[in-house]
PDB file of N, CA and C in Angstrom:
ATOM      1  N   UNK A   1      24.444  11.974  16.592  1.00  0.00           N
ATOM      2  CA  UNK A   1      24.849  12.075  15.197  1.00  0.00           C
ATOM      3  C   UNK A   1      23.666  12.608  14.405  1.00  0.00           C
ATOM      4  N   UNK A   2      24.039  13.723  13.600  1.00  0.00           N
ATOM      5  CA  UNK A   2      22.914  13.869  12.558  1.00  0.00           C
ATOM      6  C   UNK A   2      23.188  13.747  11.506  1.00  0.00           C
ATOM      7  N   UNK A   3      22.095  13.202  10.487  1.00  0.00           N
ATOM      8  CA  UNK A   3      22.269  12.824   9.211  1.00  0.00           C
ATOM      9  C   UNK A   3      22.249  14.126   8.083  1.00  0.00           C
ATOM     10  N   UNK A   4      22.758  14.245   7.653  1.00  0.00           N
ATOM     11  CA  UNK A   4      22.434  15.219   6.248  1.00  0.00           C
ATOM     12  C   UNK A   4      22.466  15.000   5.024  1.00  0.00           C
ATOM     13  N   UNK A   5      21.866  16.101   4.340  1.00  0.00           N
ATOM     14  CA  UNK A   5      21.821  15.941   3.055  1.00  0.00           C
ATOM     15  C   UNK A   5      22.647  16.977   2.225  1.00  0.00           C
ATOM     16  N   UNK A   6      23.705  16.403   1.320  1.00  0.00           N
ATOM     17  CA  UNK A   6      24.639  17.685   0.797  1.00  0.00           C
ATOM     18  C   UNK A   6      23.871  18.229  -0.395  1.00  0.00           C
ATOM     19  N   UNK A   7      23.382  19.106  -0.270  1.00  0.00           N
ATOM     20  CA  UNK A   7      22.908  19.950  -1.751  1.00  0.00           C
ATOM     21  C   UNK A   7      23.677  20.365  -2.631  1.00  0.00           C
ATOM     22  N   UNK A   8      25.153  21.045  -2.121  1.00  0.00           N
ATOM     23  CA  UNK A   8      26.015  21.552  -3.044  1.00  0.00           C
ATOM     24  C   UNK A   8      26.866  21.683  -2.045  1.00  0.00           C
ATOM     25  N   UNK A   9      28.386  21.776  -2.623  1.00  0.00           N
ATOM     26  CA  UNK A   9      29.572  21.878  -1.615  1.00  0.00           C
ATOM     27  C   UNK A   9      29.325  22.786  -0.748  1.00  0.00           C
ATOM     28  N   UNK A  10      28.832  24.463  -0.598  1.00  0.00           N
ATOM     29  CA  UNK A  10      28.252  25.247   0.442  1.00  0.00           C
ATOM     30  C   UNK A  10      27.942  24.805   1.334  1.00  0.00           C
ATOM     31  N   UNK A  11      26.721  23.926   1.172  1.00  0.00           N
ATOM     32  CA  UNK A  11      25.505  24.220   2.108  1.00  0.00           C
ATOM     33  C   UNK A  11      25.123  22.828   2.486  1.00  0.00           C
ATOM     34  N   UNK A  12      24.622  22.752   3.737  1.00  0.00           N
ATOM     35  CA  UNK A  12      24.275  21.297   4.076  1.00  0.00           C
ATOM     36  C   UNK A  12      22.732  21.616   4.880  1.00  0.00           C
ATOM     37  N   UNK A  13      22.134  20.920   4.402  1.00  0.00           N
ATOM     38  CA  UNK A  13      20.715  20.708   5.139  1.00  0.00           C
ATOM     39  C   UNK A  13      20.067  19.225   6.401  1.00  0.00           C
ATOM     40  N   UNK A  14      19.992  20.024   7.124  1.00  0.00           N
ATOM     41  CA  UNK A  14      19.857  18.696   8.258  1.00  0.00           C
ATOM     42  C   UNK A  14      18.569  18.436   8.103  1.00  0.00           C
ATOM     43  N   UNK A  15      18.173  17.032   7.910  1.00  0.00           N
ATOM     44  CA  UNK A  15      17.217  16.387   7.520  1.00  0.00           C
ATOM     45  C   UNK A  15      16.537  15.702   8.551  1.00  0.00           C
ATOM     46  N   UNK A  16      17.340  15.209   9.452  1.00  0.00           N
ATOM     47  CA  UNK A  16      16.768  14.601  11.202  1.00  0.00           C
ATOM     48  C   UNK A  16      17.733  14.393  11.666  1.00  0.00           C
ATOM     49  N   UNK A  17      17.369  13.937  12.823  1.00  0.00           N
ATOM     50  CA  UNK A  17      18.870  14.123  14.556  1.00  0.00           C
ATOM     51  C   UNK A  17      17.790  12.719  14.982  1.00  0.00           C
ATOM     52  N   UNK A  18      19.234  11.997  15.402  1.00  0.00           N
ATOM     53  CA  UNK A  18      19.233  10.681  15.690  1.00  0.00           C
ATOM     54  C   UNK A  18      18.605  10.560  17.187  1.00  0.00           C
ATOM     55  N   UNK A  19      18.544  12.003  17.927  1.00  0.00           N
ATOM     56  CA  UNK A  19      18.137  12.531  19.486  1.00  0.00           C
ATOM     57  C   UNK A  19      16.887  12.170  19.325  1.00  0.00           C
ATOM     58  N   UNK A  20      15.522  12.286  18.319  1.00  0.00           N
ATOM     59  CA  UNK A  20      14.302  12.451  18.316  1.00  0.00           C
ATOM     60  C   UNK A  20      13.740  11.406  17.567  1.00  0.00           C
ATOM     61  N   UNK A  21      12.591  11.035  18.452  1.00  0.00           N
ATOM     62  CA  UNK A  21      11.944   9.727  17.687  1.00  0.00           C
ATOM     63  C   UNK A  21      11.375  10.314  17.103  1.00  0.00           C
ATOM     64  N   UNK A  22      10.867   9.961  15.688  1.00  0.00           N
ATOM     65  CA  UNK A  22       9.858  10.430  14.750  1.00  0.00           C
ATOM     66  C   UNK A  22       9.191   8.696  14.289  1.00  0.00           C
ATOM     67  N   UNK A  23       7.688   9.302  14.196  1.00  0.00           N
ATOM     68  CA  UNK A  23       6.745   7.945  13.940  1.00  0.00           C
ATOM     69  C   UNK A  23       7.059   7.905  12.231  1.00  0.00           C
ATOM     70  N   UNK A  24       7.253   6.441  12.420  1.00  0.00           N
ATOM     71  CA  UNK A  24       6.937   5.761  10.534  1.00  0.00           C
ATOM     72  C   UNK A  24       5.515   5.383  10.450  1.00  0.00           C
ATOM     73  N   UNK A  25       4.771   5.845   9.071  1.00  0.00           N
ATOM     74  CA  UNK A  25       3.286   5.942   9.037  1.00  0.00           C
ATOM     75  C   UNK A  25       3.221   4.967   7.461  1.00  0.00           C
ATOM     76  N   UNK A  26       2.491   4.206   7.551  1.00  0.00           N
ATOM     77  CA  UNK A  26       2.285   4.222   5.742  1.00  0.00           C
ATOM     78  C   UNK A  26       1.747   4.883   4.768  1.00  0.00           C
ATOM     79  N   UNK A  27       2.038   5.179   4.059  1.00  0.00           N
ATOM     80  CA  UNK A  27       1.689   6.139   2.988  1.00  0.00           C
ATOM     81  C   UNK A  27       0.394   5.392   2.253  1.00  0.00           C
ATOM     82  N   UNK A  28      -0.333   6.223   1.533  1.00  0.00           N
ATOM     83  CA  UNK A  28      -1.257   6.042   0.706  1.00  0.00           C
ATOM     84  C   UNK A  28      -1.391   5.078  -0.383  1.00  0.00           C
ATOM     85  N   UNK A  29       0.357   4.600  -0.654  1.00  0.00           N
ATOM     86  CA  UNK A  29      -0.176   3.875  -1.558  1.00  0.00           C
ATOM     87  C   UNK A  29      -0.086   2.359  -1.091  1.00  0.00           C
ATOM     88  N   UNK A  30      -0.362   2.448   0.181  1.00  0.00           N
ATOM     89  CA  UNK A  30      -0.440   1.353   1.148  1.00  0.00           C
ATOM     90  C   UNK A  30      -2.027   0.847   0.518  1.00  0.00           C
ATOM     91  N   UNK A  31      -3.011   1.992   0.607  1.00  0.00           N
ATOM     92  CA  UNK A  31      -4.456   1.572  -0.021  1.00  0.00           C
ATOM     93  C   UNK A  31      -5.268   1.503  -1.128  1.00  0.00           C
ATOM     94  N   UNK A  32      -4.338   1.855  -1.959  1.00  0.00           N
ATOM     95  CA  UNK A  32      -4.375   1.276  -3.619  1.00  0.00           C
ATOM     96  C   UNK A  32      -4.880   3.034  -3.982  1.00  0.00           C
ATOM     97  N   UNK A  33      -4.636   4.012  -3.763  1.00  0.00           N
ATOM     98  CA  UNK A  33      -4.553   5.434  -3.888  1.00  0.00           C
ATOM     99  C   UNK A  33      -3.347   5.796  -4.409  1.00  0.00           C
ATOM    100  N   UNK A  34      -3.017   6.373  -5.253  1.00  0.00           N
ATOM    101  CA  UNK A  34      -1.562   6.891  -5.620  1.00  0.00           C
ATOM    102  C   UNK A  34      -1.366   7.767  -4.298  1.00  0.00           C
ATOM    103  N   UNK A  35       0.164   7.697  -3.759  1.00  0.00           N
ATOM    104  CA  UNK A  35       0.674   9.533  -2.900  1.00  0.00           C
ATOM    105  C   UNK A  35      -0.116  10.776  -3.000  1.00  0.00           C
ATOM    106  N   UNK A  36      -0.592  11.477  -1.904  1.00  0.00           N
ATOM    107  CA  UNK A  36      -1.051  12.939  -2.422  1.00  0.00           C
ATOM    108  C   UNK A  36       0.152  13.523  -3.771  1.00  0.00           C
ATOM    109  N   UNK A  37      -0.512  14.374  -4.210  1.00  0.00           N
ATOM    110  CA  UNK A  37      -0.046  14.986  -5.480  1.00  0.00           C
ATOM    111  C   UNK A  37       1.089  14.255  -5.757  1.00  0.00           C
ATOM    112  N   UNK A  38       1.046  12.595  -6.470  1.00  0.00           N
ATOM    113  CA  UNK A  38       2.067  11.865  -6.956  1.00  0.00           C
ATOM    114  C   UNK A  38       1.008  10.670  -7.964  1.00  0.00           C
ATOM    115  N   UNK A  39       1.497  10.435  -8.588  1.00  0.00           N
ATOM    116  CA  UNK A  39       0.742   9.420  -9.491  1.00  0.00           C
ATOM    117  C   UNK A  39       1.348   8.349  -8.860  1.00  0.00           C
ATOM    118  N   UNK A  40       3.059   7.948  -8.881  1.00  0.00           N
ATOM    119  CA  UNK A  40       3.298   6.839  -8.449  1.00  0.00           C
ATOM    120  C   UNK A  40       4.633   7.390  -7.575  1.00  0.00           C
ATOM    121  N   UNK A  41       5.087   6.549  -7.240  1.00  0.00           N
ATOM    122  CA  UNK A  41       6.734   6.548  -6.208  1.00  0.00           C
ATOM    123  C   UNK A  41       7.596   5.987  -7.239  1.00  0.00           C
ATOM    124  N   UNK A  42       8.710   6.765  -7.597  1.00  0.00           N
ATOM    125  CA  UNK A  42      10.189   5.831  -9.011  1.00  0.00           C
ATOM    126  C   UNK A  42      11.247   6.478  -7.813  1.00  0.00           C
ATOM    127  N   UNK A  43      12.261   5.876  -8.070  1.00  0.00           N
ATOM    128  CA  UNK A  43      13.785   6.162  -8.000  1.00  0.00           C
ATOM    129  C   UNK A  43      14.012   6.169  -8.868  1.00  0.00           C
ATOM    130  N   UNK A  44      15.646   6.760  -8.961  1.00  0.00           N
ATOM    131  CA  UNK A  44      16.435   6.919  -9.674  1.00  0.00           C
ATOM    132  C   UNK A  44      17.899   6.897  -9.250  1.00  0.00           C
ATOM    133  N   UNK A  45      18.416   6.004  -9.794  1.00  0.00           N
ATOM    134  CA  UNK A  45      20.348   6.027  -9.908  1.00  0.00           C
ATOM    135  C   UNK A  45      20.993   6.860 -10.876  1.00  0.00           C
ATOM    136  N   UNK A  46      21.932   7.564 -10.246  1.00  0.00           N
ATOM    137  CA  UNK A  46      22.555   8.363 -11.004  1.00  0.00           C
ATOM    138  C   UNK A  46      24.060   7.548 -11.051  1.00  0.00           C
ATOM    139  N   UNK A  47      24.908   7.048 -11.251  1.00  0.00           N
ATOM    140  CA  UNK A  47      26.268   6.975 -12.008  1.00  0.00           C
ATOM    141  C   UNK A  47      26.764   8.166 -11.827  1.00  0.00           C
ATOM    142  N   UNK A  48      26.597   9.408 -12.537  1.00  0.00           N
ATOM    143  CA  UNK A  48      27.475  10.716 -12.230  1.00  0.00           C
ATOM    144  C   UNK A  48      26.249  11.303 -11.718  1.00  0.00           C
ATOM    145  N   UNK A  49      26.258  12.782 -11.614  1.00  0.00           N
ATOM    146  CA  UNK A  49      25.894  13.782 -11.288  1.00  0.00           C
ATOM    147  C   UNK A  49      26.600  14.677 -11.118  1.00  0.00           C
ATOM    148  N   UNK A  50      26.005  15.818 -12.206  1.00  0.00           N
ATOM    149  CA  UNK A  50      27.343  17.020 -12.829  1.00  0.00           C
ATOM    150  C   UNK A  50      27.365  18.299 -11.394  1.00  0.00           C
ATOM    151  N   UNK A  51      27.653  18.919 -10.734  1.00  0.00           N
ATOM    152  CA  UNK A  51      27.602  19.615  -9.712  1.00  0.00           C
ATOM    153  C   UNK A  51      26.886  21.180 -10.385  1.00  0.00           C
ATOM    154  N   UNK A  52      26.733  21.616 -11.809  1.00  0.00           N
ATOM    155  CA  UNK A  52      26.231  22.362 -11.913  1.00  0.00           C
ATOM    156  C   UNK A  52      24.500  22.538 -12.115  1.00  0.00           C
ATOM    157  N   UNK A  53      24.350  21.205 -11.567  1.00  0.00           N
ATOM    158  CA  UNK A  53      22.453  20.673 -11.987  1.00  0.00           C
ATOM    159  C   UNK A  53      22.099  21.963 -10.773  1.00  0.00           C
ATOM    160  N   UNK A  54      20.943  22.405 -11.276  1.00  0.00           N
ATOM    161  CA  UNK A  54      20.540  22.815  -9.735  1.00  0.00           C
ATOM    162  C   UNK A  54      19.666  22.285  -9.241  1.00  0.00           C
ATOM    163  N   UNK A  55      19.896  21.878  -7.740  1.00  0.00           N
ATOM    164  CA  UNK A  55      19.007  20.918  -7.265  1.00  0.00           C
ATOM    165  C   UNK A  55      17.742  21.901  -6.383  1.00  0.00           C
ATOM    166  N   UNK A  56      17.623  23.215  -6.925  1.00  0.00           N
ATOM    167  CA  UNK A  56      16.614  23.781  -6.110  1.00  0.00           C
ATOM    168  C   UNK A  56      15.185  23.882  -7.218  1.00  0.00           C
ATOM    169  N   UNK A  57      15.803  23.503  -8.598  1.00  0.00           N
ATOM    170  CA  UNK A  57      14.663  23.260  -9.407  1.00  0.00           C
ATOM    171  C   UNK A  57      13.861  21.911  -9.695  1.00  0.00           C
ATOM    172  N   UNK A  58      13.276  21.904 -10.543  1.00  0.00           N
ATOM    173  CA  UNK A  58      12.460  20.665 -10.794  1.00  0.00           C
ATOM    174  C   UNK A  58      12.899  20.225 -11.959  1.00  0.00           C
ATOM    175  N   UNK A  59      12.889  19.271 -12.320  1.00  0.00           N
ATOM    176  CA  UNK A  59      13.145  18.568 -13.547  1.00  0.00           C
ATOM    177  C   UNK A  59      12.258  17.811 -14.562  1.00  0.00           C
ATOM    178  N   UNK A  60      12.106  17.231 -15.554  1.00  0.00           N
ATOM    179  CA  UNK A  60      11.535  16.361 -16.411  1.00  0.00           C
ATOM    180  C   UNK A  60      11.600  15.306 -16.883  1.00  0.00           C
ATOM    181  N   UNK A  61      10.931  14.368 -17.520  1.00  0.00           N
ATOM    182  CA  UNK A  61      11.337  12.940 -17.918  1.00  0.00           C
ATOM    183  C   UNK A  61      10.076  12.952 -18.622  1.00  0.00           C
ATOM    184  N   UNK A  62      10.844  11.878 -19.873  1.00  0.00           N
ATOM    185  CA  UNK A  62      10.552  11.750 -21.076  1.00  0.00           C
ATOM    186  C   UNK A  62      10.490  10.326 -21.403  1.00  0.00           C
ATOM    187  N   UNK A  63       9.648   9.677 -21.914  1.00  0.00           N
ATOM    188  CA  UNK A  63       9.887   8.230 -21.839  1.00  0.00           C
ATOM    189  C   UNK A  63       9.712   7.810 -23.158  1.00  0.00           C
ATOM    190  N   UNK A  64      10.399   6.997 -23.843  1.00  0.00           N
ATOM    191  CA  UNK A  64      10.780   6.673 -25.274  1.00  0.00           C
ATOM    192  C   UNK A  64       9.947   5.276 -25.059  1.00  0.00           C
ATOM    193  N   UNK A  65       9.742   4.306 -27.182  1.00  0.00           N
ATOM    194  CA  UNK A  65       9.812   3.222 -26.515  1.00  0.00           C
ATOM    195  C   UNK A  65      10.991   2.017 -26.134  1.00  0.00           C
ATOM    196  N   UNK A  66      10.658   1.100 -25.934  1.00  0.00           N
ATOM    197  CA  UNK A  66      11.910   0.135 -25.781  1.00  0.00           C
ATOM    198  C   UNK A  66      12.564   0.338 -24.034  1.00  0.00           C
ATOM    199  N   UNK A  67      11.440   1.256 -23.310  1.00  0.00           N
ATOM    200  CA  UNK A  67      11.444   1.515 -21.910  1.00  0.00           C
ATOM    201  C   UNK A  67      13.212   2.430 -21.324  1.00  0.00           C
ATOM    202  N   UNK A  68      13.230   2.791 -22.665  1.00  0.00           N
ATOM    203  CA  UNK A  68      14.524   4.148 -22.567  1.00  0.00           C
ATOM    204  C   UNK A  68      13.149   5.459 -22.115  1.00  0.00           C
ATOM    205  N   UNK A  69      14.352   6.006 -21.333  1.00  0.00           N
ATOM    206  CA  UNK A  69      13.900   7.365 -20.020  1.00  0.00           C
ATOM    207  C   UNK A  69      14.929   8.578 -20.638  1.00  0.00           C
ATOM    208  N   UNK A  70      14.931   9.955 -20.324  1.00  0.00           N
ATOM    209  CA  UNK A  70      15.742  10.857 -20.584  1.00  0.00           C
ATOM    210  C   UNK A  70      14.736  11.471 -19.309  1.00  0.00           C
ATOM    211  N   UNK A  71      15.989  12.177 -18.175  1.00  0.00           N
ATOM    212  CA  UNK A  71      15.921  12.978 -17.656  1.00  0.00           C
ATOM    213  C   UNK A  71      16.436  14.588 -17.814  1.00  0.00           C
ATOM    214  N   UNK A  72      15.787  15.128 -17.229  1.00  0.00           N
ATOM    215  CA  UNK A  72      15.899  16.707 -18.072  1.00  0.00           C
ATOM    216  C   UNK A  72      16.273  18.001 -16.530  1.00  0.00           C
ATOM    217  N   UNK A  73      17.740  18.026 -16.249  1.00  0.00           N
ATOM    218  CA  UNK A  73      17.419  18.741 -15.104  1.00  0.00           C
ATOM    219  C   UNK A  73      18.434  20.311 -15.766  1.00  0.00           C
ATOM    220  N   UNK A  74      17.626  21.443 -14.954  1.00  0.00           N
ATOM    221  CA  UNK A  74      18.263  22.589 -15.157  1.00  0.00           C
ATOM    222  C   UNK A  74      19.371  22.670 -14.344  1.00  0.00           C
ATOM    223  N   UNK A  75      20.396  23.431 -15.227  1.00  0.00           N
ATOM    224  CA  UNK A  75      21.264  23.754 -14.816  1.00  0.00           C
ATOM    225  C   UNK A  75      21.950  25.327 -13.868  1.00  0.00           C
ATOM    226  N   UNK A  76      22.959  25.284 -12.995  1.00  0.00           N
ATOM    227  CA  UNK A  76      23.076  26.594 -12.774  1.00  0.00           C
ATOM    228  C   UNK A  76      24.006  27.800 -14.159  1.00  0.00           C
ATOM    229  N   UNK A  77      23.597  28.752 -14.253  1.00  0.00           N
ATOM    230  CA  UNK A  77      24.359  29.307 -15.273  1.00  0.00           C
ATOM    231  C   UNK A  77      24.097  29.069 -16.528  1.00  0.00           C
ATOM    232  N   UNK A  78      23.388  27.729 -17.448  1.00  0.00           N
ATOM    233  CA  UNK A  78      23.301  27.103 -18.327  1.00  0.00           C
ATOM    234  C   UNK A  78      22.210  27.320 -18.884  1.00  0.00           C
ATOM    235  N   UNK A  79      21.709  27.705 -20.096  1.00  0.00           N
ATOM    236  CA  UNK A  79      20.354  27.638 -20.418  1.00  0.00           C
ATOM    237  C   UNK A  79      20.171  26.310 -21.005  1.00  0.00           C
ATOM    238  N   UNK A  80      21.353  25.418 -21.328  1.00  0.00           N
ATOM    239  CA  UNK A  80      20.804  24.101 -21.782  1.00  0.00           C
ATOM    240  C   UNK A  80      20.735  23.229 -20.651  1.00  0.00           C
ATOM    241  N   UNK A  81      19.497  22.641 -20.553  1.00  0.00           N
ATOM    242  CA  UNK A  81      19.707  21.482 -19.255  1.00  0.00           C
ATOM    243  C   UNK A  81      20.152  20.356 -19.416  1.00  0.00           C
ATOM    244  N   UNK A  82      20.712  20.005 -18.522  1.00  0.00           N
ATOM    245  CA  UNK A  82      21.685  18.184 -18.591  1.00  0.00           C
ATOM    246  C   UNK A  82      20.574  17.502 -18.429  1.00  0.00           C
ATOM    247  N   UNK A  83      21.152  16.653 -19.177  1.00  0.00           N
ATOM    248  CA  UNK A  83      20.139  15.431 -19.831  1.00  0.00           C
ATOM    249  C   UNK A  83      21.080  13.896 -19.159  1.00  0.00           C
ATOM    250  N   UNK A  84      20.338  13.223 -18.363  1.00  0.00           N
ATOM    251  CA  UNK A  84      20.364  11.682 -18.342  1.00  0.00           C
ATOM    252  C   UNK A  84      19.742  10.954 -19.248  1.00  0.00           C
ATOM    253  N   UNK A  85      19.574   9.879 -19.749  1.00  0.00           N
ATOM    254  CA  UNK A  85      19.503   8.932 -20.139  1.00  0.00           C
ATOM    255  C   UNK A  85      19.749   7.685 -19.417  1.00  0.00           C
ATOM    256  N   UNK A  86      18.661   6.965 -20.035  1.00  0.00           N
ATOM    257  CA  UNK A  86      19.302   5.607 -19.081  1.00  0.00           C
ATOM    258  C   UNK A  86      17.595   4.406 -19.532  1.00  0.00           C
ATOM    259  N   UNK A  87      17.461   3.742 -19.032  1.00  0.00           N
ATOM    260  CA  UNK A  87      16.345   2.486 -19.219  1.00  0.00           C
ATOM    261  C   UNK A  87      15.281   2.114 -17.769  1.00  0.00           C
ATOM    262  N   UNK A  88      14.069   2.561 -18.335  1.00  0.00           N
ATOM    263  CA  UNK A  88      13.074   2.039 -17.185  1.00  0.00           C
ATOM    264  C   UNK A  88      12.575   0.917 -17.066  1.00  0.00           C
ATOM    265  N   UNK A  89      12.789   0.731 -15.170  1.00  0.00           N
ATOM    266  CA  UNK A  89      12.635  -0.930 -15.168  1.00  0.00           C
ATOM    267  C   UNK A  89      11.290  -0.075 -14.073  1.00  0.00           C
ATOM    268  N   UNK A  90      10.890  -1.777 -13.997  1.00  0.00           N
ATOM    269  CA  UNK A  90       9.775  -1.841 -13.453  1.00  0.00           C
ATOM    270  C   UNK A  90      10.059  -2.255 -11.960  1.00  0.00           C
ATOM    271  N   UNK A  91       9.837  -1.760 -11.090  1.00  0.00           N
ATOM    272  CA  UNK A  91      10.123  -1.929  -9.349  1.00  0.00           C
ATOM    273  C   UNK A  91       9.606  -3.381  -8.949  1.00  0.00           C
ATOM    274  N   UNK A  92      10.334  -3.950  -8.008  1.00  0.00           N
ATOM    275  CA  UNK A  92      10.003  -5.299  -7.422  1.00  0.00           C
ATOM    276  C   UNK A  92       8.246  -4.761  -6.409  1.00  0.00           C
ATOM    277  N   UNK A  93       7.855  -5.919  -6.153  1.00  0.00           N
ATOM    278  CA  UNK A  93       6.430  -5.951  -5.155  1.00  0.00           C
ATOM    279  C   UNK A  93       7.672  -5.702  -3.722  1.00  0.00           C
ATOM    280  N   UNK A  94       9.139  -5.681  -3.449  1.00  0.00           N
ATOM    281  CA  UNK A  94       9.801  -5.585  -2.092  1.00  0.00           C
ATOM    282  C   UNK A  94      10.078  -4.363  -1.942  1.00  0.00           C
ATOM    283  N   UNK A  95      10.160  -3.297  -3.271  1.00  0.00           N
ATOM    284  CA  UNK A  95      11.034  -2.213  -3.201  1.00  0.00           C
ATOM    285  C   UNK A  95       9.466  -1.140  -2.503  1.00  0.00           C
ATOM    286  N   UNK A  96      10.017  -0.345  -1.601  1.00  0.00           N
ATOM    287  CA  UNK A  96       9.651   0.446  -1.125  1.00  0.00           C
ATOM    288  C   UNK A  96      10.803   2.114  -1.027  1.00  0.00           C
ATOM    289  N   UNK A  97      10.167   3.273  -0.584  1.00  0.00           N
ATOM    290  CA  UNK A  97      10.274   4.632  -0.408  1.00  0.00           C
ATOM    291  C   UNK A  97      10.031   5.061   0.726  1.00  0.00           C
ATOM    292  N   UNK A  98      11.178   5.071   1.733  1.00  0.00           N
ATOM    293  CA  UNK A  98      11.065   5.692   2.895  1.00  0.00           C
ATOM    294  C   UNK A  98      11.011   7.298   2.735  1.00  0.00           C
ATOM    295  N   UNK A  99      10.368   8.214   3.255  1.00  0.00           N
ATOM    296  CA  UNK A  99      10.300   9.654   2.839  1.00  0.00           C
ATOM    297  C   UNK A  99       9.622  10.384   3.928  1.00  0.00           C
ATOM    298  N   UNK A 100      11.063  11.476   4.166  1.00  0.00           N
ATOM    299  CA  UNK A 100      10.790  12.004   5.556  1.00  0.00           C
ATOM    300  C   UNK A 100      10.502  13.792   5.354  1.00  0.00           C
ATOM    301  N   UNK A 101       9.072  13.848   5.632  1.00  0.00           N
ATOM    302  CA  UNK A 101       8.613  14.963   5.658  1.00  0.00           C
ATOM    303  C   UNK A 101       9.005  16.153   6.508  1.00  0.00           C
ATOM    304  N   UNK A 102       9.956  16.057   7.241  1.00  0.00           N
ATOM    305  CA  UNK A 102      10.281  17.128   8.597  1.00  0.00           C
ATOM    306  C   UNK A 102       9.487  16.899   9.883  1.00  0.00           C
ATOM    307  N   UNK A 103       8.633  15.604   9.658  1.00  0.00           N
ATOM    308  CA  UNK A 103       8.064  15.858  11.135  1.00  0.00           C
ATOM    309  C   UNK A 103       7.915  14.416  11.432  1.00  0.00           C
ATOM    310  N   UNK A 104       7.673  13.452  10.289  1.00  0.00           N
ATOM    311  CA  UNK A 104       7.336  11.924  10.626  1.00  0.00           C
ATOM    312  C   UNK A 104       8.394  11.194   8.719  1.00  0.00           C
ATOM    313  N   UNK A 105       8.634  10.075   9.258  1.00  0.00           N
ATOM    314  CA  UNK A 105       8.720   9.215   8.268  1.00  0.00           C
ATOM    315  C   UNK A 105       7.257   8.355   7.424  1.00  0.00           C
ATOM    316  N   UNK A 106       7.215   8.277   6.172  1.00  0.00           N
ATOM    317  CA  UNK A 106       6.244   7.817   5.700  1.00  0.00           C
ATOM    318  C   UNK A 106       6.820   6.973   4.506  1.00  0.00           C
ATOM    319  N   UNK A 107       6.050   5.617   4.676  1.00  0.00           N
ATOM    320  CA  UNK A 107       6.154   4.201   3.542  1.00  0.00           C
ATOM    321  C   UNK A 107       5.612   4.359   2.890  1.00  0.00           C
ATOM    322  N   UNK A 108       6.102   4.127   1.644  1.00  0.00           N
ATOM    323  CA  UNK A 108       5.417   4.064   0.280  1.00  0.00           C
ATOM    324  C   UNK A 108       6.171   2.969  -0.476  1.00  0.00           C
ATOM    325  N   UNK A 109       4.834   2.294  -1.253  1.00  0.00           N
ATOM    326  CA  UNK A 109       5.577   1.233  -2.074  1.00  0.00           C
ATOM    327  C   UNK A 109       6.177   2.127  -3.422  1.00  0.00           C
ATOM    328  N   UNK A 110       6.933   1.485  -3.454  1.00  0.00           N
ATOM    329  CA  UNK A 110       7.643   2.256  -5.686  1.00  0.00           C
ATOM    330  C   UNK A 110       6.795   1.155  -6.076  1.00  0.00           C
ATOM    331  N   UNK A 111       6.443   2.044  -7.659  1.00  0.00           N
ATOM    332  CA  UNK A 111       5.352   0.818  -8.135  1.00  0.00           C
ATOM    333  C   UNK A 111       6.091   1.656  -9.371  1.00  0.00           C
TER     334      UNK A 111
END
């Protein structure tokens, strides 16, 4: 079985095959170092997600106070980008970020 990831109804990207062991490593912020080029590790829940976001760009976030967030992603076709909204919480000391580079899995705490 392989796992994938749907980018858009088209196209599917295979992310790993259940055939091949790949090593889990801990990540950096195992040693009180932020991630290479990352300050920290966040998730995010989406509720919807509009199918015209494009997910081959990058996006933004904006943080208000009262720990309200606005996310800022471009769209395809659109010069205005869709905007989330929503409230930043602060991650448990349990929650962690599994994140698989194409060759190994690597732990990271969300902080």
């Amino acid at each position: 079985v392989e796992l994938m990831a749907v980018r858009s109804e088209e196209r599917r990207t295979v992310l790993w095959s259940d055939d091949v062991d790949y090593p889990v490593v801990l990540g950096s912020s195992f040693n009180d170092t932020p991630p290479d080029g990352l300050g920290s590790v966040s998730t995010f829940r989406y509720d919807f997600f509009p199918t015209l976001v494009d997910t081959e760009k990058s996006g933004w976030i904006e943080q208000y106070e009262d720990n309200m967030i606005k996310v800022h992603r471009e769209q395809k076709g659109i010069e205005v980008p869709a905007q989330f909204n929503g409230q930043f919480a602060q991650a448990a000391k349990t929650e962690f970020a599994l994140i698989f580079d194409g060759t190994k899995f690597i732990l990271e705490k969300v902080h």
